[in-house]
PDB file of N, CA and C in Angstrom:
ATOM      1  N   UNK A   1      48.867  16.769 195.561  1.00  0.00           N
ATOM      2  CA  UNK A   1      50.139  17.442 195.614  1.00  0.00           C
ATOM      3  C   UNK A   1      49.971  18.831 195.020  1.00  0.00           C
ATOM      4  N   UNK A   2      50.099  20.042 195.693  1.00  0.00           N
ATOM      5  CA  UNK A   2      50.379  21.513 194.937  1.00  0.00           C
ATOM      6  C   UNK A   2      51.776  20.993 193.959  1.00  0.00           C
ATOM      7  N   UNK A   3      51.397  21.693 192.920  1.00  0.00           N
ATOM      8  CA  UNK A   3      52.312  21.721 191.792  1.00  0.00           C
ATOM      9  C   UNK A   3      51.694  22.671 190.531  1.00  0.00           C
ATOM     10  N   UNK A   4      52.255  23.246 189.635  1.00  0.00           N
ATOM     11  CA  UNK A   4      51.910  24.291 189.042  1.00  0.00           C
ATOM     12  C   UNK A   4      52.672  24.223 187.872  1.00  0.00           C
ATOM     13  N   UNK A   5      52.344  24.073 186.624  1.00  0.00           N
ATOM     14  CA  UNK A   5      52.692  24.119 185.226  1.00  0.00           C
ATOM     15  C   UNK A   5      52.784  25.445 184.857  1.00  0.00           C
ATOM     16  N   UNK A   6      54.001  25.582 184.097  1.00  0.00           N
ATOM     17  CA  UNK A   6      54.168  26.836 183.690  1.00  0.00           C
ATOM     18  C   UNK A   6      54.457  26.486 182.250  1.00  0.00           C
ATOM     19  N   UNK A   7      53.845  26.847 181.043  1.00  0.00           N
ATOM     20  CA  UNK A   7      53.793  26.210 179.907  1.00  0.00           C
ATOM     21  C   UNK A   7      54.387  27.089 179.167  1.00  0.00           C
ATOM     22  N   UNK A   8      54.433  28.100 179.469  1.00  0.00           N
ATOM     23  CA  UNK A   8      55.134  29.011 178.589  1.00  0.00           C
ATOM     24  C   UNK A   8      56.805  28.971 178.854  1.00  0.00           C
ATOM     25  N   UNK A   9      57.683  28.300 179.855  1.00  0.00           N
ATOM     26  CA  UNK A   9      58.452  27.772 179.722  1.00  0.00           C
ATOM     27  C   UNK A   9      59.093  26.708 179.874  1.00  0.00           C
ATOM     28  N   UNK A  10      57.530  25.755 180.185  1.00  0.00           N
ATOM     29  CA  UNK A  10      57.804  24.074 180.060  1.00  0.00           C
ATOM     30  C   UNK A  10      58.445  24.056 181.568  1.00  0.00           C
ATOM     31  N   UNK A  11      57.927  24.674 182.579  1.00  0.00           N
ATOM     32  CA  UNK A  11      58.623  24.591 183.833  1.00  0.00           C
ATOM     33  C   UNK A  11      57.537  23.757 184.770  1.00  0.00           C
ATOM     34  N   UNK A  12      57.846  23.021 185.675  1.00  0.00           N
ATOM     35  CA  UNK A  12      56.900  22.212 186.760  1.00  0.00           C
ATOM     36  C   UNK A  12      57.486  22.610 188.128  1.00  0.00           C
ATOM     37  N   UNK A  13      56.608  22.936 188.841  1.00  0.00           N
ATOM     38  CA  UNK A  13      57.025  23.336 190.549  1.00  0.00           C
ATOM     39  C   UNK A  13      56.703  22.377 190.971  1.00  0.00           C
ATOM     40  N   UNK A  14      57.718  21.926 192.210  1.00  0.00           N
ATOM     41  CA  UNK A  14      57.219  20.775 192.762  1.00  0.00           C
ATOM     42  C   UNK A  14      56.735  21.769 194.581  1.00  0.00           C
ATOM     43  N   UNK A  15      55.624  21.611 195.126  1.00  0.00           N
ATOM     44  CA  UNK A  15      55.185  22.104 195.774  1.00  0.00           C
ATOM     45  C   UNK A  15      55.400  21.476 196.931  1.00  0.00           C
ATOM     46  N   UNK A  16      55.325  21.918 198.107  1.00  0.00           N
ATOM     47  CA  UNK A  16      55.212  20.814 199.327  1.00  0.00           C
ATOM     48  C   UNK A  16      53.671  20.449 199.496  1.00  0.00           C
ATOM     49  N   UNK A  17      53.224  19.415 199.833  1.00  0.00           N
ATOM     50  CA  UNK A  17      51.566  19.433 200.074  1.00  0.00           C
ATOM     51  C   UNK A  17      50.688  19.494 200.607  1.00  0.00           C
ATOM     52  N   UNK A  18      49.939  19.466 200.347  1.00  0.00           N
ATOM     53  CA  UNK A  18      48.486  19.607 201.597  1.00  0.00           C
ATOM     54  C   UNK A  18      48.688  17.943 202.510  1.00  0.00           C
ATOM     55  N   UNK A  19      48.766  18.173 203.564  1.00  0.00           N
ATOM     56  CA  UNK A  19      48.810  16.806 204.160  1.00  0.00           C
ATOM     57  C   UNK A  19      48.705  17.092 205.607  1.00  0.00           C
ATOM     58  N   UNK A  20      48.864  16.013 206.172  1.00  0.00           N
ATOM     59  CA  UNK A  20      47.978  16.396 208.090  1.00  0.00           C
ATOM     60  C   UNK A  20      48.869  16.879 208.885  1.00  0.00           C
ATOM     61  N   UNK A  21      50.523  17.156 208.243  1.00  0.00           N
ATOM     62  CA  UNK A  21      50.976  17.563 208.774  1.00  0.00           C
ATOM     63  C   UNK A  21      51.120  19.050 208.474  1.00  0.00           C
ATOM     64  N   UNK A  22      51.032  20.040 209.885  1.00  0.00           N
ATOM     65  CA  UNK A  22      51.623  21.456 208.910  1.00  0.00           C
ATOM     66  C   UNK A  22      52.539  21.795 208.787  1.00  0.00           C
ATOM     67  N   UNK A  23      54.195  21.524 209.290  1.00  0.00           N
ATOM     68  CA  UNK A  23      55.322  21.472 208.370  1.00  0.00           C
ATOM     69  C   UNK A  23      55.384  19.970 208.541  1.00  0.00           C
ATOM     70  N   UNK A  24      56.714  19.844 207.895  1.00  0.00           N
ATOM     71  CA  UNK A  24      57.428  18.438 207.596  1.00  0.00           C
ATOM     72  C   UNK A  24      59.358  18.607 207.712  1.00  0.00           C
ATOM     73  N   UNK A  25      60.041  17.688 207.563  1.00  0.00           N
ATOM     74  CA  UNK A  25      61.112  18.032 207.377  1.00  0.00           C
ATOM     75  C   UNK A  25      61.869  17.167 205.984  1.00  0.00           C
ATOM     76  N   UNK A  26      62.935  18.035 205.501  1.00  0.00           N
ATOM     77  CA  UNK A  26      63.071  17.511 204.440  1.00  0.00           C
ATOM     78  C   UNK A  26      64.497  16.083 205.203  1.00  0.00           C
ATOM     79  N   UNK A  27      63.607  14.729 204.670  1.00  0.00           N
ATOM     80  CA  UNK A  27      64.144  13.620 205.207  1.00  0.00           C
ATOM     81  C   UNK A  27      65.509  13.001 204.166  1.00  0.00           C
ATOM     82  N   UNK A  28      65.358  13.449 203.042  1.00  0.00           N
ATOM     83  CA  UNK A  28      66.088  12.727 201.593  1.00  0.00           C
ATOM     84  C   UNK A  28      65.770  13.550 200.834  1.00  0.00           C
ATOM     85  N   UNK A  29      66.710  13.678 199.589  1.00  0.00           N
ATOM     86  CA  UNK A  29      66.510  14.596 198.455  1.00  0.00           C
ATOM     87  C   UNK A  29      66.731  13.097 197.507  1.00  0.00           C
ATOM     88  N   UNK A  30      66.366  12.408 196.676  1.00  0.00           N
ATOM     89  CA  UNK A  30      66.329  11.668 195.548  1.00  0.00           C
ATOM     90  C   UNK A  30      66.680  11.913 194.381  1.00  0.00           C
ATOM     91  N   UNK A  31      66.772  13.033 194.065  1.00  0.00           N
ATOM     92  CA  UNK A  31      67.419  13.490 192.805  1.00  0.00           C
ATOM     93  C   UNK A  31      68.514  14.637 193.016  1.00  0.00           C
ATOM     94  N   UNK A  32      69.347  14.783 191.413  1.00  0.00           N
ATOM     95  CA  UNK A  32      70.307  15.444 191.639  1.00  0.00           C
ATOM     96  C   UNK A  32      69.977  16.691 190.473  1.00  0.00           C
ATOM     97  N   UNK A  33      70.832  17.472 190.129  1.00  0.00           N
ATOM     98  CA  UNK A  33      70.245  18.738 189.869  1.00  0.00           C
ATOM     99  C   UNK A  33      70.765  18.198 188.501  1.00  0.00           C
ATOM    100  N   UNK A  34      70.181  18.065 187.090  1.00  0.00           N
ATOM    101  CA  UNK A  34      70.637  17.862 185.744  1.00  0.00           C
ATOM    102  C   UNK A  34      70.008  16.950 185.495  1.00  0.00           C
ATOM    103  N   UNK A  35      69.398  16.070 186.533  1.00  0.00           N
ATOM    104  CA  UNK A  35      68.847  14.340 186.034  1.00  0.00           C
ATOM    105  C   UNK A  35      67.957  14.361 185.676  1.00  0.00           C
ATOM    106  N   UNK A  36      68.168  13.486 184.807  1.00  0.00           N
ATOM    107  CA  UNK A  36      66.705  13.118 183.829  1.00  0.00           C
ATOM    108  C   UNK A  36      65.596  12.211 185.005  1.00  0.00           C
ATOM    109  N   UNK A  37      64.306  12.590 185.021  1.00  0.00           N
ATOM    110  CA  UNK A  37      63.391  11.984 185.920  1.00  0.00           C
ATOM    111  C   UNK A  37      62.280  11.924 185.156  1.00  0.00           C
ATOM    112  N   UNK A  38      61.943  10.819 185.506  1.00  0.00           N
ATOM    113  CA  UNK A  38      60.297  10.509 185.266  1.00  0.00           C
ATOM    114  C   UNK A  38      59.034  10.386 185.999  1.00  0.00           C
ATOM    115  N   UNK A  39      57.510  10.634 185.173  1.00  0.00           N
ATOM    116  CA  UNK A  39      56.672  10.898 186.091  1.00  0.00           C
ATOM    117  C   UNK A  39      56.484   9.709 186.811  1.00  0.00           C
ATOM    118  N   UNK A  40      56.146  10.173 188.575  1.00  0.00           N
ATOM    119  CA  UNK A  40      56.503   9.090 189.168  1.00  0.00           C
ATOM    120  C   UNK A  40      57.260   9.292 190.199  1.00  0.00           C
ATOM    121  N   UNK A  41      58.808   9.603 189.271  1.00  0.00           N
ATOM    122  CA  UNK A  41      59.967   9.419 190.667  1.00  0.00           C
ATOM    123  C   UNK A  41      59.761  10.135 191.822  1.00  0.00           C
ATOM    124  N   UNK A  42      60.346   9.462 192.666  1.00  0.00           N
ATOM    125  CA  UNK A  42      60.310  10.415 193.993  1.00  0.00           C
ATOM    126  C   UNK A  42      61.141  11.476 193.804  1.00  0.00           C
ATOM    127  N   UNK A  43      60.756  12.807 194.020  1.00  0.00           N
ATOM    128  CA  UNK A  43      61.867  13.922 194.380  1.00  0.00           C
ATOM    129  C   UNK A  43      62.168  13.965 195.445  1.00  0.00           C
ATOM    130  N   UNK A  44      61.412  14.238 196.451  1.00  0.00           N
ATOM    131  CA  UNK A  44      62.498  14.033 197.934  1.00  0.00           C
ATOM    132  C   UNK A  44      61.494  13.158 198.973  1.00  0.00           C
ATOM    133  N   UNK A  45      61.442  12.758 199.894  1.00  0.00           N
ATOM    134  CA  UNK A  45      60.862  12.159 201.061  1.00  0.00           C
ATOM    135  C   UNK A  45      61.235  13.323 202.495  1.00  0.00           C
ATOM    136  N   UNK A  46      59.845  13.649 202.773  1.00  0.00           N
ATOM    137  CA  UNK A  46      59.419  14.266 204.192  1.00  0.00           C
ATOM    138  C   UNK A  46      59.178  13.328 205.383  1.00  0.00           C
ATOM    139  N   UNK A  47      59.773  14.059 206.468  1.00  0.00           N
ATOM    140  CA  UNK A  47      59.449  13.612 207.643  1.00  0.00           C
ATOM    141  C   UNK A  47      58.640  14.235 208.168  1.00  0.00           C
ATOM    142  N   UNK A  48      57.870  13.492 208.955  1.00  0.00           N
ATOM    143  CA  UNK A  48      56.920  14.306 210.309  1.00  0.00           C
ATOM    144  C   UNK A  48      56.139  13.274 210.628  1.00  0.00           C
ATOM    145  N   UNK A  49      55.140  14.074 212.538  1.00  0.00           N
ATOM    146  CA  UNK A  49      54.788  13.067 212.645  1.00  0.00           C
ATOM    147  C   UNK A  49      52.909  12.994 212.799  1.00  0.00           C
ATOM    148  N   UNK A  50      52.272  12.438 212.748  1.00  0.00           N
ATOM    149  CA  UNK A  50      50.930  12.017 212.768  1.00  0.00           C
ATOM    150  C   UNK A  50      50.903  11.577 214.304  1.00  0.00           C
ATOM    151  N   UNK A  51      49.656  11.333 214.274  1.00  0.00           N
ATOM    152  CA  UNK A  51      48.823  10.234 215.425  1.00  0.00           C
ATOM    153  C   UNK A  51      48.896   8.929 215.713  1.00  0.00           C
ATOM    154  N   UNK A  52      49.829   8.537 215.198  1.00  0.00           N
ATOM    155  CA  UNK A  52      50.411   7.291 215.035  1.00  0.00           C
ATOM    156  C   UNK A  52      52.204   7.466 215.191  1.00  0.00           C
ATOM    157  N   UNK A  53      52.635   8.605 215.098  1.00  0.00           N
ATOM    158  CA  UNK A  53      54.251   9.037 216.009  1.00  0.00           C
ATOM    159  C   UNK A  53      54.943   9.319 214.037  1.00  0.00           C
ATOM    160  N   UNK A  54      55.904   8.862 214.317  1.00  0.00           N
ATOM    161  CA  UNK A  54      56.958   9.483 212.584  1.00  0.00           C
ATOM    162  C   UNK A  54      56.591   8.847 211.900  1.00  0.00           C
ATOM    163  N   UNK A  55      56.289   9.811 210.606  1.00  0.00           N
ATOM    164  CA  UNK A  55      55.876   9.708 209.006  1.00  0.00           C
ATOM    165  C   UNK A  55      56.794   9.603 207.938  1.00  0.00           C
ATOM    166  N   UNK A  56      57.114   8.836 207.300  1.00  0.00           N
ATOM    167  CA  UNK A  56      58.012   9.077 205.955  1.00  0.00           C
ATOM    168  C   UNK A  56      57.010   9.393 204.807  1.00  0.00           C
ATOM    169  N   UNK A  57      56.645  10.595 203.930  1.00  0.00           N
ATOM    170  CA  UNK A  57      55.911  10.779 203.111  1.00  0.00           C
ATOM    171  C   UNK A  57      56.766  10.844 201.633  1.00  0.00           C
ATOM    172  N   UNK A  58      56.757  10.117 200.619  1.00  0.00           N
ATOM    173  CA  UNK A  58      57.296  10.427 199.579  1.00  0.00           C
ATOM    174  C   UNK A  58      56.930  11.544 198.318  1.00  0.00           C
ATOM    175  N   UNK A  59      57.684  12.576 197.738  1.00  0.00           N
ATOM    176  CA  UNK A  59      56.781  13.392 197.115  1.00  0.00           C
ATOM    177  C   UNK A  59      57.428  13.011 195.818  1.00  0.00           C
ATOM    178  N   UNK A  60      56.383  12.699 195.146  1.00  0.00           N
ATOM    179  CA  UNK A  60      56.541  12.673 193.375  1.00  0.00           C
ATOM    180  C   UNK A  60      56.150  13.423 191.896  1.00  0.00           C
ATOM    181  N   UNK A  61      57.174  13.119 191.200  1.00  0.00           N
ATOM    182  CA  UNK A  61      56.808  13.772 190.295  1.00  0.00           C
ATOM    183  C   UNK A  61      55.397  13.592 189.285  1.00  0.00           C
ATOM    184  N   UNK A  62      54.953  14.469 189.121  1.00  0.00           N
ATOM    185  CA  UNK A  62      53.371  14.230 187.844  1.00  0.00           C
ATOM    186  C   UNK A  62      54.406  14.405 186.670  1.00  0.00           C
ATOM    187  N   UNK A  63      55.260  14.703 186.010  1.00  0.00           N
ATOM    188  CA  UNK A  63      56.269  15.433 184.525  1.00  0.00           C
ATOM    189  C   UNK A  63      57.272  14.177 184.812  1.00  0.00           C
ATOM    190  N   UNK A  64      57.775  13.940 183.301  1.00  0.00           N
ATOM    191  CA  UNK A  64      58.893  13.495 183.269  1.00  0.00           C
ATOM    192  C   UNK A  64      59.842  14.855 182.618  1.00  0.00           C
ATOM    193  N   UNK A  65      60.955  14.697 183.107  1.00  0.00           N
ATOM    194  CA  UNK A  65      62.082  15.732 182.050  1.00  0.00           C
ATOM    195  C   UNK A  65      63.160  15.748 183.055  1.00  0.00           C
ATOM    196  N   UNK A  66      63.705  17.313 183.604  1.00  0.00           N
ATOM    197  CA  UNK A  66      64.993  17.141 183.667  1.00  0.00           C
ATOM    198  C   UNK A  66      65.239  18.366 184.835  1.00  0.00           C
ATOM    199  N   UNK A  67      65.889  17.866 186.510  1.00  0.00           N
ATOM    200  CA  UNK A  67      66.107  18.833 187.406  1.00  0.00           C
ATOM    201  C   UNK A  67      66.867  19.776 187.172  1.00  0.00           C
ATOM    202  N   UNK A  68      65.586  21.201 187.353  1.00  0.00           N
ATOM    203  CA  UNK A  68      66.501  22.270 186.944  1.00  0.00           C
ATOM    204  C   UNK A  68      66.743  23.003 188.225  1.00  0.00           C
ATOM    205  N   UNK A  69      66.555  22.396 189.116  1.00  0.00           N
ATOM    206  CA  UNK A  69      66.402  23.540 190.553  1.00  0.00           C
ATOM    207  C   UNK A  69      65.822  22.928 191.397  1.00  0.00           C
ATOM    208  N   UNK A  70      66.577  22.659 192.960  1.00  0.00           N
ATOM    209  CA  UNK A  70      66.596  21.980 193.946  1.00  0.00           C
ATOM    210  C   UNK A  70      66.693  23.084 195.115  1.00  0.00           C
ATOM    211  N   UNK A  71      64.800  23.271 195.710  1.00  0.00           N
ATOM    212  CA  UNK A  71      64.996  24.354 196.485  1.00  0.00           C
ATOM    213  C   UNK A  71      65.232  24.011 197.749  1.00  0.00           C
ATOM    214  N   UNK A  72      65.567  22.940 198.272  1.00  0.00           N
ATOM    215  CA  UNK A  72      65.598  22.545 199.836  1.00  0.00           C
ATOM    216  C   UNK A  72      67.010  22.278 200.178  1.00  0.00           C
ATOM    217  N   UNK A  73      66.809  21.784 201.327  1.00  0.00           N
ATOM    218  CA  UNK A  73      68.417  20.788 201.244  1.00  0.00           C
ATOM    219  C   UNK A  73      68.031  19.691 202.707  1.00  0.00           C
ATOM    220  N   UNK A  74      68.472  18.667 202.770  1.00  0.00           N
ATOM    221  CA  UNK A  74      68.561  17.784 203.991  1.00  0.00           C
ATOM    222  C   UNK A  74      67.925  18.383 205.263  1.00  0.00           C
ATOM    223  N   UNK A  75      67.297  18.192 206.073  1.00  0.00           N
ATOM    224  CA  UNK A  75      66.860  18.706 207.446  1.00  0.00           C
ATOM    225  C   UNK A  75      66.320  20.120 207.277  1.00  0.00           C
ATOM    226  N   UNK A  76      66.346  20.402 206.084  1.00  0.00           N
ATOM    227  CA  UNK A  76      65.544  21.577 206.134  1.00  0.00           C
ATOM    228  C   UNK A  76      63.715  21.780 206.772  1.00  0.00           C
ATOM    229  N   UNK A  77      63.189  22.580 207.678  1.00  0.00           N
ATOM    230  CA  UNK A  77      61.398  22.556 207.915  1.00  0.00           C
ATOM    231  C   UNK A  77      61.077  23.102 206.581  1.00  0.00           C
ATOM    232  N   UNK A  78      59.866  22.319 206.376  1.00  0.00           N
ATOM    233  CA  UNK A  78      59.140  23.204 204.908  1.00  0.00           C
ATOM    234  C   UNK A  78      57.627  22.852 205.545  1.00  0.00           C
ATOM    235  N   UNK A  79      56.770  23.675 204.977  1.00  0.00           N
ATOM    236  CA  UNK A  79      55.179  23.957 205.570  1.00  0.00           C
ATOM    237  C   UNK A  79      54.451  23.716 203.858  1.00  0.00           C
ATOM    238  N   UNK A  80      53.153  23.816 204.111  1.00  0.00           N
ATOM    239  CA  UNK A  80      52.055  23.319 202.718  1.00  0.00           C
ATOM    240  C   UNK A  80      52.883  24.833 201.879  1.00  0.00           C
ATOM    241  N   UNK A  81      52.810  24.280 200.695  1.00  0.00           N
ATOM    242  CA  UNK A  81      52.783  25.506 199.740  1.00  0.00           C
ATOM    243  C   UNK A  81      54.648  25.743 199.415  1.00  0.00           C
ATOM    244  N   UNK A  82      55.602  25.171 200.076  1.00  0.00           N
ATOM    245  CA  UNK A  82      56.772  25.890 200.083  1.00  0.00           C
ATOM    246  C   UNK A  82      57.308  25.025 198.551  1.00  0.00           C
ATOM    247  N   UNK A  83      58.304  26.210 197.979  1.00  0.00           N
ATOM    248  CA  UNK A  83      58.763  25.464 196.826  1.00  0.00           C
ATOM    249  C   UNK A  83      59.971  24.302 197.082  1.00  0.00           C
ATOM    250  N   UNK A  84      59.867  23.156 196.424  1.00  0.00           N
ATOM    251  CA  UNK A  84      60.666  22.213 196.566  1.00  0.00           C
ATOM    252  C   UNK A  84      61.583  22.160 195.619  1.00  0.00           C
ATOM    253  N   UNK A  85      61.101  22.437 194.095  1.00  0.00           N
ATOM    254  CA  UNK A  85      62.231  22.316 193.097  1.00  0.00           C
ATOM    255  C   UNK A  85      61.632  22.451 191.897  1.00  0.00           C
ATOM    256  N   UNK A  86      62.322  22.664 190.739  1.00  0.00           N
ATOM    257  CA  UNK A  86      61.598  22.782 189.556  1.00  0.00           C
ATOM    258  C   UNK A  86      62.167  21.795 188.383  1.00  0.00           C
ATOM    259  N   UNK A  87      60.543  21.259 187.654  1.00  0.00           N
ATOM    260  CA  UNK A  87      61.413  20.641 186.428  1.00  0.00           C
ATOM    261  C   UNK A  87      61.370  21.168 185.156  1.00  0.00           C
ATOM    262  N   UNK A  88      62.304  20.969 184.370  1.00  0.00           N
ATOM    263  CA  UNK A  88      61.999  21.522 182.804  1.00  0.00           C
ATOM    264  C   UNK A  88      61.720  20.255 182.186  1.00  0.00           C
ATOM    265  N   UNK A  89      60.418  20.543 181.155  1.00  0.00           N
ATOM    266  CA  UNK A  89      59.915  19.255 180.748  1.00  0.00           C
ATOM    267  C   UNK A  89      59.806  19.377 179.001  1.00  0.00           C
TER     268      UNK A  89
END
């Protein structure tokens, strides 16, 4: 998963990832903007499809702490590298 620690203000990017697809769509958002999350939870689930037809990919958190910023929204396309959301940890 791209993701990127920023320690000097305890911030975590949640990245979209390297995966076989080159965009995806945003299928579910799982969290809400204030919630406490742990490492682990799912932040949102991508769609797309493979060689095998539609993908549900789940993306999770590496940080536990607290959604400070929710960069997508429902049906949105996102490609490798795009920002998804940030946590404060």
């Amino acid at each position: 998963m791209n993701t990127e620690k920023n320690n000097n203000n305890r911030e975590y990017k949640i990245c979209m990832p390297d995966w076989p697809f080159m965009t995806a769509t945003i299928f579910s958002i799982s969290v809400k903007l204030g919630q406490n999350i742990n490492k682990g939870d799912t932040f949102c689930i991508l769609d797309g499809f493979d060689d095998q037809g539609e993908a549900k990919f789940p993306v999770k958190t590496d940080v536990s702490g607290t959604v400070k910023k929710i960069h997508v929204k429902v049906g949105e396309d996102v490609g490798e590298g795009d920002l998804l959301g940030i946590i404060e940890y």
